[in-house]
Protein backbone atom coordinates (compact mmCIF):
# COMPACT_ATOMS: atom_id res chain seq x y z
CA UNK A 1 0.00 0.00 0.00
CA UNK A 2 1.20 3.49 -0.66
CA UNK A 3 0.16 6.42 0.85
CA UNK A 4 0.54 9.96 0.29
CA UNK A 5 -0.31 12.44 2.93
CA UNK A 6 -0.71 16.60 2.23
CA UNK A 7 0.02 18.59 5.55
CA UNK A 8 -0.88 22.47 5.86
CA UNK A 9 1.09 24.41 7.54
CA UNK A 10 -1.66 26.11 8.24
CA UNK A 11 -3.59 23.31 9.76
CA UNK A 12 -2.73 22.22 13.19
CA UNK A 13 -5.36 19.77 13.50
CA UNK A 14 -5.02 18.37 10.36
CA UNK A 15 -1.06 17.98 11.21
CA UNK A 16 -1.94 16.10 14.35
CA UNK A 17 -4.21 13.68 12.42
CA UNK A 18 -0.87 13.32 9.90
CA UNK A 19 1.36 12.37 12.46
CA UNK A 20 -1.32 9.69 14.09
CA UNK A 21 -1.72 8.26 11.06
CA UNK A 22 2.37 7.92 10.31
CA UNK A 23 2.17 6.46 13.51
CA UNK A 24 -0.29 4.11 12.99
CA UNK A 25 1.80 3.07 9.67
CA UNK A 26 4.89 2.58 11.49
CA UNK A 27 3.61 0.30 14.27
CA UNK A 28 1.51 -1.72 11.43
CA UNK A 29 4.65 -1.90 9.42
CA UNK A 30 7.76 -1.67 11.03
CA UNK A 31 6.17 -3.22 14.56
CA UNK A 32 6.77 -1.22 17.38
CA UNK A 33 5.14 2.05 18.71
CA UNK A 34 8.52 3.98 19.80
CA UNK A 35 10.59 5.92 17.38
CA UNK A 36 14.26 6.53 17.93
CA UNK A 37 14.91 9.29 20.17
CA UNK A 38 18.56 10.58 20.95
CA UNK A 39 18.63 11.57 25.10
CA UNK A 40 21.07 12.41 27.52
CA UNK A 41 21.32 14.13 30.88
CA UNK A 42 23.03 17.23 31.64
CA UNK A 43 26.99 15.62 32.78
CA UNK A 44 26.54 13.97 29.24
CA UNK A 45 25.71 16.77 27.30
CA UNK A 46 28.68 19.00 29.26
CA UNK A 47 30.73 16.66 27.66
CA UNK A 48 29.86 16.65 24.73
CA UNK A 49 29.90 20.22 24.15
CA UNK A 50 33.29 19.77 25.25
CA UNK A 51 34.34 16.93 23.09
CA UNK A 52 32.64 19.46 19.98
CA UNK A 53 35.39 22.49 21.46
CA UNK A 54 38.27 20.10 21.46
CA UNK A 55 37.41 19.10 17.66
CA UNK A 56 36.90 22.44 16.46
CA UNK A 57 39.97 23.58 18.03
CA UNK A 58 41.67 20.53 16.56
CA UNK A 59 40.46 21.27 12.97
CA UNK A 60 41.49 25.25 13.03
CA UNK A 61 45.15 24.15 13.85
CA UNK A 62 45.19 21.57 11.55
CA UNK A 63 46.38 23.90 8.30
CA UNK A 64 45.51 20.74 6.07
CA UNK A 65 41.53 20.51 6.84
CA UNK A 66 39.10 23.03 5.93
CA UNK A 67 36.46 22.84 8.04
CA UNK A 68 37.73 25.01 10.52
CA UNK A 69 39.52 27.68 8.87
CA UNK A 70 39.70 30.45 11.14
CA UNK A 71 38.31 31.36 15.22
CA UNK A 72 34.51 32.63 13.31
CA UNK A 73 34.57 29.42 11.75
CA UNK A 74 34.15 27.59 15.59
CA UNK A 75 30.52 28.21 15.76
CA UNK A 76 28.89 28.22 12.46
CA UNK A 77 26.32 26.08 11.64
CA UNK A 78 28.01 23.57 9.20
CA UNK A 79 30.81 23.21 11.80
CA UNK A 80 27.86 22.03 14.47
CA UNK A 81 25.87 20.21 12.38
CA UNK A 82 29.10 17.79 11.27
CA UNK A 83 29.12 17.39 15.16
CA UNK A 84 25.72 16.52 15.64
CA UNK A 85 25.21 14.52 12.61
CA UNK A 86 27.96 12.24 14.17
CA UNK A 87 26.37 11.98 17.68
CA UNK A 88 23.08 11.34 16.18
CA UNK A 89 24.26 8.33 14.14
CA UNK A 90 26.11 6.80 16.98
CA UNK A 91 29.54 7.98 16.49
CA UNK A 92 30.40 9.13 19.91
């Protein structure tokens, strides 16, 4: 079966309904109820934002990679997501 389901921005209700029904379609499916969801308490997430600094210190004074070119570089989005991407898929 394939579905194909329209959401409004506009329509809060309608977007509730939208997410029941993927819902419903993942349990049916796939067989279970709970999605994947990335958590961690506070000590954790300390570190982590530490283990992001020492990276993105690591990359600026490396002169052969580019991701971190320069001290405005540090916080930028594409320098954060690269981090988070990585947590998210496991890679701690």
């Amino acid at each position: 079966m394939k579905m194909t389901i329209v959401i409004d921005s506009e329509d809060t209700q309608g977007i509730d309904a939208a997410l029941k029904i993927a819902r419903l379609m993942h349990v049916k499916y796939v067989g279970t109820a709970a999605a994947h969801k990335e958590s961690f308490g506070k000590i954790e997430f300390i570190k982590m934002l530490r283990k992001f600094m020492r990276e993105s210190v690591k990359h600026m004074n490396d002169p052969e990679d580019n991701q971190v070119k320069d001290i405005g570089d540090i916080h930028n989005l594409r320098n954060a997501k690269r981090f988070a991407d990585r947590i998210f898929r496991g890679e701690r």
